[in-house]
PDB file of N, CA and C in Angstrom:
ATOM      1  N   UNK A   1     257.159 202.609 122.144  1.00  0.00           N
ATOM      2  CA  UNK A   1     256.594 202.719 123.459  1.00  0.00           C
ATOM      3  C   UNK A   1     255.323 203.565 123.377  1.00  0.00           C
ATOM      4  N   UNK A   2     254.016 203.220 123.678  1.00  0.00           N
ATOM      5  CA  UNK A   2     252.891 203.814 124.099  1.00  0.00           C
ATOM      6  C   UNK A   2     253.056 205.080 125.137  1.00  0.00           C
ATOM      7  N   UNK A   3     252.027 206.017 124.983  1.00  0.00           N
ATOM      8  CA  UNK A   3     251.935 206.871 125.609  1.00  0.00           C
ATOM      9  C   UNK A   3     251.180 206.414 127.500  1.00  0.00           C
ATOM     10  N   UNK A   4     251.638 206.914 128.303  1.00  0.00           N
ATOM     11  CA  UNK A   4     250.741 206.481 129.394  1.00  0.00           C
ATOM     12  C   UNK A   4     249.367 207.527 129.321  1.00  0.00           C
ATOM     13  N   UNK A   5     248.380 207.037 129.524  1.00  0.00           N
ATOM     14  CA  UNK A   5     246.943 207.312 130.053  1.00  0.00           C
ATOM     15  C   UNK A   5     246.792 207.938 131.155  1.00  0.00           C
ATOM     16  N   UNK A   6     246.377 209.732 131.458  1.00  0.00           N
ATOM     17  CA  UNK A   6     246.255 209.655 132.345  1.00  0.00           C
ATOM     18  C   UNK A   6     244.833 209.825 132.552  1.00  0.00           C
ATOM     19  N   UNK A   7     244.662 209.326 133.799  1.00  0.00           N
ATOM     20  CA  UNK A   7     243.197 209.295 134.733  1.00  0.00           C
ATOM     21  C   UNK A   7     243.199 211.129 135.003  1.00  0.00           C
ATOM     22  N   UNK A   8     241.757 211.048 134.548  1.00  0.00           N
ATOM     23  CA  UNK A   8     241.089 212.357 134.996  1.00  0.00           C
ATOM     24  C   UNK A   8     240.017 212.903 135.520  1.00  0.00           C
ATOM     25  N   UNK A   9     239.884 213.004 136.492  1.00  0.00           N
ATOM     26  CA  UNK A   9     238.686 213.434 137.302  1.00  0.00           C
ATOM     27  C   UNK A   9     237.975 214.624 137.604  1.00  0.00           C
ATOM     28  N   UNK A  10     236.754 214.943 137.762  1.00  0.00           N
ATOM     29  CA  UNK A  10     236.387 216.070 138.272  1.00  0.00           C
ATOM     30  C   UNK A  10     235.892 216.178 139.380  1.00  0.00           C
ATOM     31  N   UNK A  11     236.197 217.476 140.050  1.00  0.00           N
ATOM     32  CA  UNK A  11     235.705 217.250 141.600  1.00  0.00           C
ATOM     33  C   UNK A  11     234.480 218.199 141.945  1.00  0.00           C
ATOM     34  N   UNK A  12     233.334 217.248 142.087  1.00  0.00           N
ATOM     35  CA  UNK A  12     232.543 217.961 142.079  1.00  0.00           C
ATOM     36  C   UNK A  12     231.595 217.965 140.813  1.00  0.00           C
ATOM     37  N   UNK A  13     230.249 218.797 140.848  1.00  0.00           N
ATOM     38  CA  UNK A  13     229.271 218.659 139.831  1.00  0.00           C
ATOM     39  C   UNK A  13     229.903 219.375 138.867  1.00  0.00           C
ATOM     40  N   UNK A  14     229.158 220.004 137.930  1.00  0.00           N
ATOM     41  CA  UNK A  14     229.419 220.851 136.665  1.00  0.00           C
ATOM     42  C   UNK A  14     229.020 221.976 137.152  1.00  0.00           C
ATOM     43  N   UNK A  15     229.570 222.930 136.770  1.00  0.00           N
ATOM     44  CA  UNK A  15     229.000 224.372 137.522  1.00  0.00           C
ATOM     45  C   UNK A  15     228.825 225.569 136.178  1.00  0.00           C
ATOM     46  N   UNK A  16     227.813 226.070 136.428  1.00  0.00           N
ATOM     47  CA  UNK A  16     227.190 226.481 134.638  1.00  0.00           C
ATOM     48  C   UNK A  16     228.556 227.834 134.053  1.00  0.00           C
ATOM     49  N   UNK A  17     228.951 228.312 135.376  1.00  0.00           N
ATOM     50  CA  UNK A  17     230.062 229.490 134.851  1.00  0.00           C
ATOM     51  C   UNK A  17     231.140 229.215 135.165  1.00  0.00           C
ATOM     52  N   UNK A  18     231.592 228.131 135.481  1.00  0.00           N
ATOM     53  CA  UNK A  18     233.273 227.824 135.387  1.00  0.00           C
ATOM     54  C   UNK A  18     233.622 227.355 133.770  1.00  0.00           C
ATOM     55  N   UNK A  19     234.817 227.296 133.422  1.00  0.00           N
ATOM     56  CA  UNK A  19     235.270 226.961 132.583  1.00  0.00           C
ATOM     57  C   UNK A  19     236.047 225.158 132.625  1.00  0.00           C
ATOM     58  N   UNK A  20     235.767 224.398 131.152  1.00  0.00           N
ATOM     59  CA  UNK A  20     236.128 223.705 131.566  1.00  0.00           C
ATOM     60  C   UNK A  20     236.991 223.017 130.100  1.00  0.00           C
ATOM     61  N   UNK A  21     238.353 222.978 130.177  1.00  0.00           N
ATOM     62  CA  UNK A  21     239.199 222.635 129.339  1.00  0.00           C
ATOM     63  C   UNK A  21     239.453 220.861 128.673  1.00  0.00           C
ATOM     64  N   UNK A  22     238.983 220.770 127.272  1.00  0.00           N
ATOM     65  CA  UNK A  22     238.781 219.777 126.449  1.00  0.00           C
ATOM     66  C   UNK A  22     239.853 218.552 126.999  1.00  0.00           C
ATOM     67  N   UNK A  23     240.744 218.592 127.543  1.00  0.00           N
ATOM     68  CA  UNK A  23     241.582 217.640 128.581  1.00  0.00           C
ATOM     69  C   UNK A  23     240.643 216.975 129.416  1.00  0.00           C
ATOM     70  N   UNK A  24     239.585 217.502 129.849  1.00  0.00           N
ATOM     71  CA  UNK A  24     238.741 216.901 131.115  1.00  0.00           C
ATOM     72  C   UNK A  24     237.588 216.315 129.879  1.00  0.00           C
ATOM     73  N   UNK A  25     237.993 215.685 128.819  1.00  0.00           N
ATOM     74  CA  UNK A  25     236.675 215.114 128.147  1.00  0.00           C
ATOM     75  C   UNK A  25     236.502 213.844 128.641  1.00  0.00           C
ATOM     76  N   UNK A  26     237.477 213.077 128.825  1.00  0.00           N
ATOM     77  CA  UNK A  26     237.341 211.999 129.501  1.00  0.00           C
ATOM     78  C   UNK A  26     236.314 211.944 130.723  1.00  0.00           C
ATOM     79  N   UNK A  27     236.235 212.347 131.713  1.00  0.00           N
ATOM     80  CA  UNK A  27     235.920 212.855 132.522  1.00  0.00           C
ATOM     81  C   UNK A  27     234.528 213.282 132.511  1.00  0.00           C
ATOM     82  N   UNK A  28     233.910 214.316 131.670  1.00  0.00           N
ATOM     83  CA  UNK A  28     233.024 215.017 131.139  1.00  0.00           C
ATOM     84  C   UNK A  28     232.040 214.049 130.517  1.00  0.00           C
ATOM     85  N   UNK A  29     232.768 213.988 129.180  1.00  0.00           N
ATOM     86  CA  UNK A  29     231.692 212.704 128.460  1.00  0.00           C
ATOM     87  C   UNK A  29     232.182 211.770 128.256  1.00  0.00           C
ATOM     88  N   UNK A  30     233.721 211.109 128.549  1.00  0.00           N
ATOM     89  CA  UNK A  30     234.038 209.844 128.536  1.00  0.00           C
ATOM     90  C   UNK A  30     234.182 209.487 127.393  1.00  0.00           C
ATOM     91  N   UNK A  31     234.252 210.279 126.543  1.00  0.00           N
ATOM     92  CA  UNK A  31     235.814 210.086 125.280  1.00  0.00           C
ATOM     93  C   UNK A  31     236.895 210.142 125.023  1.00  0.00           C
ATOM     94  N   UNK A  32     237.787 209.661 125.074  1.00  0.00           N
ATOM     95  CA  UNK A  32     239.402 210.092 124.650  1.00  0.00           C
ATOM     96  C   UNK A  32     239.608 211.327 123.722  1.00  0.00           C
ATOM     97  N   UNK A  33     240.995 211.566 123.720  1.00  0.00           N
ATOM     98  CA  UNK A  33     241.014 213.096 123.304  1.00  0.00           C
ATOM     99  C   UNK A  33     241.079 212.864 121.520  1.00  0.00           C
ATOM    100  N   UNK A  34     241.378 211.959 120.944  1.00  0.00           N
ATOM    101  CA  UNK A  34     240.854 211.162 119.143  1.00  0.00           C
ATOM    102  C   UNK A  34     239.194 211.725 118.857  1.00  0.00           C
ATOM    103  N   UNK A  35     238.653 210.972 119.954  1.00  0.00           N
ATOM    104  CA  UNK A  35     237.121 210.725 119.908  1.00  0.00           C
ATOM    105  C   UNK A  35     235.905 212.298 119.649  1.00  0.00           C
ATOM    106  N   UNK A  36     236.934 212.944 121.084  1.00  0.00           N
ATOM    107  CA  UNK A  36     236.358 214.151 121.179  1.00  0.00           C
ATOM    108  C   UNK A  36     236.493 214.808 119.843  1.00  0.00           C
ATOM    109  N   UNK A  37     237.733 215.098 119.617  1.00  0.00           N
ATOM    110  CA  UNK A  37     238.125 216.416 118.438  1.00  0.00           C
ATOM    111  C   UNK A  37     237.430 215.842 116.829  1.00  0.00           C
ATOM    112  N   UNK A  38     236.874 214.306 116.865  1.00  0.00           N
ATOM    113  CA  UNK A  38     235.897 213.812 116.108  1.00  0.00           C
ATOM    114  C   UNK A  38     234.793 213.946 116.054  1.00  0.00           C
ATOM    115  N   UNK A  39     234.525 214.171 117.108  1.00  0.00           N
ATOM    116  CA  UNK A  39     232.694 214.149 117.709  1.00  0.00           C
ATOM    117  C   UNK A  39     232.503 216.048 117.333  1.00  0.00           C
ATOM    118  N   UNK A  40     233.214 216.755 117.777  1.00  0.00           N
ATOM    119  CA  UNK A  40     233.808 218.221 117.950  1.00  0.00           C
ATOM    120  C   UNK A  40     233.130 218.438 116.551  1.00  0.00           C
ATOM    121  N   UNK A  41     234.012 217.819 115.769  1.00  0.00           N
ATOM    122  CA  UNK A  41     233.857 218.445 113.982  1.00  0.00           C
ATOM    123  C   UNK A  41     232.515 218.063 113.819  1.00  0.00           C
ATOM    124  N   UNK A  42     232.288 216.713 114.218  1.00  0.00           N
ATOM    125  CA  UNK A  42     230.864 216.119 113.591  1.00  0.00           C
ATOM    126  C   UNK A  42     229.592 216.820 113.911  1.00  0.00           C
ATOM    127  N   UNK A  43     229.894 218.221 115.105  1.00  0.00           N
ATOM    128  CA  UNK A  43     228.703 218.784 115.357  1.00  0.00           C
ATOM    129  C   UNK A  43     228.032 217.671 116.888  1.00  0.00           C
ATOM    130  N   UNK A  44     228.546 216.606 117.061  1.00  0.00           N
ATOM    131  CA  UNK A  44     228.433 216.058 118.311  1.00  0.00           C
ATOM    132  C   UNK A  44     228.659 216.157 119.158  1.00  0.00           C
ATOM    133  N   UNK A  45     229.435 216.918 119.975  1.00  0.00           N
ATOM    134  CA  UNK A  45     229.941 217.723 120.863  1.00  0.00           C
ATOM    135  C   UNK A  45     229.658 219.273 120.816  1.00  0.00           C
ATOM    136  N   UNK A  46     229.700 220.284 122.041  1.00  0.00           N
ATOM    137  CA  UNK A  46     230.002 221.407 121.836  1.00  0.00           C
ATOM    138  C   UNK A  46     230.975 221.760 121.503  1.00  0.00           C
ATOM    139  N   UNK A  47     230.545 222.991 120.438  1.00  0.00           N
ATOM    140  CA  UNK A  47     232.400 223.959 120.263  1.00  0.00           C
ATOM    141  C   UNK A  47     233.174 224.202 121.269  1.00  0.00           C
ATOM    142  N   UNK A  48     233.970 223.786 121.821  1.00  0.00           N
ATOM    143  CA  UNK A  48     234.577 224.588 122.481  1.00  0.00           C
ATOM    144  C   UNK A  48     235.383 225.816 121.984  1.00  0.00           C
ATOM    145  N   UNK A  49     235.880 227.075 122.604  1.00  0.00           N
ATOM    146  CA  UNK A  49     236.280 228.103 122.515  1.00  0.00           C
ATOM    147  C   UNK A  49     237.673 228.124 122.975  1.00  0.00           C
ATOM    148  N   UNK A  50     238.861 229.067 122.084  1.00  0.00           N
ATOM    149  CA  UNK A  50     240.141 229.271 122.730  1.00  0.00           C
ATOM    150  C   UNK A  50     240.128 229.957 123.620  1.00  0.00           C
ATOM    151  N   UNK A  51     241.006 229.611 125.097  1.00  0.00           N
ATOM    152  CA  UNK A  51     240.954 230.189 126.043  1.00  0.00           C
ATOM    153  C   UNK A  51     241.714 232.070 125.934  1.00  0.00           C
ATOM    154  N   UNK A  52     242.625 232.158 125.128  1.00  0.00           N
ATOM    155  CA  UNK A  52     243.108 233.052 124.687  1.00  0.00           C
ATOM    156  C   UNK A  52     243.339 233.173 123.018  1.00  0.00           C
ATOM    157  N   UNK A  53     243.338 235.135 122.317  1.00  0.00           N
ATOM    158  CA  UNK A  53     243.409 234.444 121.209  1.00  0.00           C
ATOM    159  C   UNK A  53     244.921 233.874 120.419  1.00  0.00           C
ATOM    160  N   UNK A  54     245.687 234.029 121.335  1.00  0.00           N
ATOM    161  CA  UNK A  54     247.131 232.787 120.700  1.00  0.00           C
ATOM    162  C   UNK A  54     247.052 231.396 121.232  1.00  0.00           C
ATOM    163  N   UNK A  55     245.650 231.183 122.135  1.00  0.00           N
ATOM    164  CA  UNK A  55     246.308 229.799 123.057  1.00  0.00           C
ATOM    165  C   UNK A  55     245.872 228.623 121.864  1.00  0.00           C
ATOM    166  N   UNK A  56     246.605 227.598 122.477  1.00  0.00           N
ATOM    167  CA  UNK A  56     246.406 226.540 121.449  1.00  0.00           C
ATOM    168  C   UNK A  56     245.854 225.528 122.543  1.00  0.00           C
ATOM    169  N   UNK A  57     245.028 226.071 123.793  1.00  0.00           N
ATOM    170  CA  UNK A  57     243.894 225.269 124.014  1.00  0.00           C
ATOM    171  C   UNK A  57     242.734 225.580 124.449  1.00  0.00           C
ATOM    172  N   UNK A  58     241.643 224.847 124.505  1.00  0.00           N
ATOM    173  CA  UNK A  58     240.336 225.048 124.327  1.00  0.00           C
ATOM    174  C   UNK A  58     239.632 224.348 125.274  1.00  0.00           C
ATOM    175  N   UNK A  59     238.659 225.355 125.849  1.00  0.00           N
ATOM    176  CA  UNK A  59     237.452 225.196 127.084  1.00  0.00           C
ATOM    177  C   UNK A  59     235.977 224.943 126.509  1.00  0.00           C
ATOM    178  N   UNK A  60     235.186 224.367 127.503  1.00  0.00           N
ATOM    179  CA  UNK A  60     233.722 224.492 127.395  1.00  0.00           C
ATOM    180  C   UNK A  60     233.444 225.481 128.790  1.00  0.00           C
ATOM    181  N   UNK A  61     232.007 225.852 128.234  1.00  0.00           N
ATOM    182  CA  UNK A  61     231.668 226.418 129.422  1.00  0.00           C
ATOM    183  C   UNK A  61     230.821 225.540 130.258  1.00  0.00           C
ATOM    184  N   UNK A  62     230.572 225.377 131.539  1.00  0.00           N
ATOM    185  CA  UNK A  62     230.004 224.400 132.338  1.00  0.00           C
ATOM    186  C   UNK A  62     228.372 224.091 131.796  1.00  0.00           C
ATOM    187  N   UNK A  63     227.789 226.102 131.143  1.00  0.00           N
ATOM    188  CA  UNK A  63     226.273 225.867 130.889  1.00  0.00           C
ATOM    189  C   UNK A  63     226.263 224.890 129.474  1.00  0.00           C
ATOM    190  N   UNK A  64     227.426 225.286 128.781  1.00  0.00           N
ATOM    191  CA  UNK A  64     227.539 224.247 127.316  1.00  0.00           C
ATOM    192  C   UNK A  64     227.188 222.519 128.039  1.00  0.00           C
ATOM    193  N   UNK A  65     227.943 222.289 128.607  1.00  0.00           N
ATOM    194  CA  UNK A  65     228.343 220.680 129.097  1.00  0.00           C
ATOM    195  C   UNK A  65     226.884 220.276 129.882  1.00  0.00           C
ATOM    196  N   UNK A  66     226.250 221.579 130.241  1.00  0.00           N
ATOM    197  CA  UNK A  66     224.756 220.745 131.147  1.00  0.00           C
ATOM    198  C   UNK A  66     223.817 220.450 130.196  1.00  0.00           C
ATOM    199  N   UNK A  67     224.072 221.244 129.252  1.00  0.00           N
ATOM    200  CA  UNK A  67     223.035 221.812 127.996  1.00  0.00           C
ATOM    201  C   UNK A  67     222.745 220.267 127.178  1.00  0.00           C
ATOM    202  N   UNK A  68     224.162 219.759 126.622  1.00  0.00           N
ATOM    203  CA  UNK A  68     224.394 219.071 126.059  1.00  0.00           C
ATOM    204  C   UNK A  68     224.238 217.336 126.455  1.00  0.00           C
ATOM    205  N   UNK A  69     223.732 217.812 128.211  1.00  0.00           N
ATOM    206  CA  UNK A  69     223.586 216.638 128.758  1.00  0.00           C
ATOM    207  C   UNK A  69     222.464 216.472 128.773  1.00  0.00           C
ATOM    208  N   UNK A  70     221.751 217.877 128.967  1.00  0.00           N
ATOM    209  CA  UNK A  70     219.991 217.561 128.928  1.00  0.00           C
ATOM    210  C   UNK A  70     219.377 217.329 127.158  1.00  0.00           C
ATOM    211  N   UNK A  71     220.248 217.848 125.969  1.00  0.00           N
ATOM    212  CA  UNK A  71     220.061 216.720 125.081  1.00  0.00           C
ATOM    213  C   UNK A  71     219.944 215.977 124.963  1.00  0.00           C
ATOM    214  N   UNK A  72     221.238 214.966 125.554  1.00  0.00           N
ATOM    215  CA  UNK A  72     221.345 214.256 125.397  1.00  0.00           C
ATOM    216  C   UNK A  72     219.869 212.410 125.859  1.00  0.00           C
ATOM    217  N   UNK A  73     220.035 213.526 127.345  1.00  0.00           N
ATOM    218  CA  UNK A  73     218.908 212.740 128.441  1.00  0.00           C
ATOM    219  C   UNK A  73     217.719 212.790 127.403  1.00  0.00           C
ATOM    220  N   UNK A  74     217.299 213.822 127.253  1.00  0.00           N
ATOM    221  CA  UNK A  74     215.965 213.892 126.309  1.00  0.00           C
ATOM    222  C   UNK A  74     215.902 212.683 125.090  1.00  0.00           C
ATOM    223  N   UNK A  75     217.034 212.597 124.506  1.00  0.00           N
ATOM    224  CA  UNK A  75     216.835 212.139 123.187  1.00  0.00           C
ATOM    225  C   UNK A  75     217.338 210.207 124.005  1.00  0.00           C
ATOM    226  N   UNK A  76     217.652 210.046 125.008  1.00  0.00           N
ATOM    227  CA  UNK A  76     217.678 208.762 125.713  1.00  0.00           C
ATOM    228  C   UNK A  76     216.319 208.580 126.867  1.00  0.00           C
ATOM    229  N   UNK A  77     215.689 209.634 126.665  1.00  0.00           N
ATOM    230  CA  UNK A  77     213.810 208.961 127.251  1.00  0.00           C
ATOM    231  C   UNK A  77     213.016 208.790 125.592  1.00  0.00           C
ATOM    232  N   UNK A  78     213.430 209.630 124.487  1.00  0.00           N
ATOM    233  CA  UNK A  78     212.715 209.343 123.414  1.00  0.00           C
ATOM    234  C   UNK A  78     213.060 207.941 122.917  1.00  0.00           C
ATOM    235  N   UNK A  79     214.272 207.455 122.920  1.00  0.00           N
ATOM    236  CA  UNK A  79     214.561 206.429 122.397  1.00  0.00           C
ATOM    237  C   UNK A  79     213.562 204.880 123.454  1.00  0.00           C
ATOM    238  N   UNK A  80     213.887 205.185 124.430  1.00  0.00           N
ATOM    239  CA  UNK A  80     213.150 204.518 125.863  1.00  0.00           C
ATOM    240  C   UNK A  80     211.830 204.510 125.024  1.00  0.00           C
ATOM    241  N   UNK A  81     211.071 205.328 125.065  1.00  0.00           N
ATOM    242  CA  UNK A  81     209.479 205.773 124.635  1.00  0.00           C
ATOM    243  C   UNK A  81     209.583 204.926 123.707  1.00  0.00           C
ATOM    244  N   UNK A  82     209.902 204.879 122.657  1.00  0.00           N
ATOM    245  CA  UNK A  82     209.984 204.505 121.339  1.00  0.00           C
ATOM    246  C   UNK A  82     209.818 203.118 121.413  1.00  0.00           C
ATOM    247  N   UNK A  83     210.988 202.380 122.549  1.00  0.00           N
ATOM    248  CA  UNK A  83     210.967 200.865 122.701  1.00  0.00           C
ATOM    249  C   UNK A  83     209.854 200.251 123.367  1.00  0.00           C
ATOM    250  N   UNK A  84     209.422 201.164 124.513  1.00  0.00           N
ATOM    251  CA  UNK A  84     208.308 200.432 125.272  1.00  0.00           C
ATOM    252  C   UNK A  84     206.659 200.784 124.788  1.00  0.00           C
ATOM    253  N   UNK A  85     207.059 201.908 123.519  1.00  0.00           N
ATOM    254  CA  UNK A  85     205.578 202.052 122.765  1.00  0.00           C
ATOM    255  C   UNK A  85     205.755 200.898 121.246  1.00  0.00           C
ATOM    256  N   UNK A  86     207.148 199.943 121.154  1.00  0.00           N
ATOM    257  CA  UNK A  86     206.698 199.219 120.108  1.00  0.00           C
ATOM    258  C   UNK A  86     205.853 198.067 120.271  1.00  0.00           C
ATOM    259  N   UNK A  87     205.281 197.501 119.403  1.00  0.00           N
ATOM    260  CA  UNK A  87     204.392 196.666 119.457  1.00  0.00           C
ATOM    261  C   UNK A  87     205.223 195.304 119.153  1.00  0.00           C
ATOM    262  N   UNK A  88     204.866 194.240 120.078  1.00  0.00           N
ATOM    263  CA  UNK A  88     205.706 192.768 119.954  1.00  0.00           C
ATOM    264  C   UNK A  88     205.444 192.609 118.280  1.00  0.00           C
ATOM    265  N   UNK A  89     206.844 192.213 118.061  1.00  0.00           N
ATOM    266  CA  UNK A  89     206.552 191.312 116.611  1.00  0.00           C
ATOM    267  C   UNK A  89     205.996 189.545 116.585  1.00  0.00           C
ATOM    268  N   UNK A  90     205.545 189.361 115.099  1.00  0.00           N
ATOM    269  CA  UNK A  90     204.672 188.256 115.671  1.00  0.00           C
ATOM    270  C   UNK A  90     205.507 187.128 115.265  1.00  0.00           C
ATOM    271  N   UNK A  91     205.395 186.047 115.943  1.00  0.00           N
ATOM    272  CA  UNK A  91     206.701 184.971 116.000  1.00  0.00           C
ATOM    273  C   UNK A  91     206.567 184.610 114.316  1.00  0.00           C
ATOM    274  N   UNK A  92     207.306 184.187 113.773  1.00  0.00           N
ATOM    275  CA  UNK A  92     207.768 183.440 112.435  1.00  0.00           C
ATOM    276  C   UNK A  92     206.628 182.381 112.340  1.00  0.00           C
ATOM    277  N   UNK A  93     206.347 181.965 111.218  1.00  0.00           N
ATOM    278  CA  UNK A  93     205.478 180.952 110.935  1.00  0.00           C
ATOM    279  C   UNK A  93     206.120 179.520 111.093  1.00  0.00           C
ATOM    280  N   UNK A  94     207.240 179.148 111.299  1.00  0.00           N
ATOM    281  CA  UNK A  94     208.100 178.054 111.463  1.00  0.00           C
ATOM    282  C   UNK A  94     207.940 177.681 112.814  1.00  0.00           C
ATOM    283  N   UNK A  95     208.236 178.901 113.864  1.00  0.00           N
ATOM    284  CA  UNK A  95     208.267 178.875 115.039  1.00  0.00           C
ATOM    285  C   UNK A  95     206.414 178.357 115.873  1.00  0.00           C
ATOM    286  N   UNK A  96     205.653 178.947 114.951  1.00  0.00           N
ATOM    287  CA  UNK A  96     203.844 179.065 115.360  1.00  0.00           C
ATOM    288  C   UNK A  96     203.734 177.273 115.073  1.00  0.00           C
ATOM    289  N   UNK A  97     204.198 177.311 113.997  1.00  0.00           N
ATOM    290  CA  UNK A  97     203.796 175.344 114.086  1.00  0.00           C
ATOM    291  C   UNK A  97     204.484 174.354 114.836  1.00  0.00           C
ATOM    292  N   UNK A  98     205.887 174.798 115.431  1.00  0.00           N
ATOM    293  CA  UNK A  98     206.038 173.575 116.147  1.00  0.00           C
ATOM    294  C   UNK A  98     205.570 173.803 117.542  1.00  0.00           C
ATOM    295  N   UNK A  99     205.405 171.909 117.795  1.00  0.00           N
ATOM    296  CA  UNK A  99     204.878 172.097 119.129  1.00  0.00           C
ATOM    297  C   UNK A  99     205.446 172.459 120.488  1.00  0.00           C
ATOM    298  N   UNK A 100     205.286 172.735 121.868  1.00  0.00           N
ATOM    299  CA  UNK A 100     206.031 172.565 122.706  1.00  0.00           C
ATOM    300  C   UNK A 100     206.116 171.227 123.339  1.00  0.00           C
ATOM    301  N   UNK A 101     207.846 171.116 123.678  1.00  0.00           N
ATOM    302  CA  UNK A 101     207.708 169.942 123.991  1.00  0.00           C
ATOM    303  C   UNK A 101     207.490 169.593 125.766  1.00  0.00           C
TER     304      UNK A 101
END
């Protein structure tokens, strides 16, 4: 039997000094909790921090999660830039000789 999925929401924007616990990644950046603790190691995500030092779970802080969004935005107008500063490629030579019909 599969685990059920639960739906997770946040209410409300991101707020730079609340705390916000790696459960709400879904939510946050819309990874499953596999994805995250992958992305986590890979340096793709922020660290998150233990909420206590015995707890065995872990928060972001809201300024981490804005931070990481205005990365993110930045490096999705560079990519944008990139596409609408390339130059058309030039059709195939197969394609230049036939005629239209």
């Amino acid at each position: 039997m599969t685990r059920r999925k639960l739906e997770v929401e946040l209410n409300g924007d991101i707020q730079p000094d609340r705390i916000y616990r790696t459960t709400l990644s879904p939510a946050i950046f819309g990874y499953g909790p596999q994805a995250t603790r992958d992305k986590i190691r890979n340096g793709d995500l922020p660290t998150p921090f233990p909420l206590s030092p015995t707890s065995r779970f872990e928060a972001w802080t809201g300024r981490q999660i804005i931070e990481h969004r205005a990365q993110m935005q930045a490096l999705a107008a560079e990519k944008a830039k990139a596409i609408a500063d390339r130059r058309p490629r030039p059709r195939p030579l197969a394609l230049r000789k036939m005629q239209p019909v």
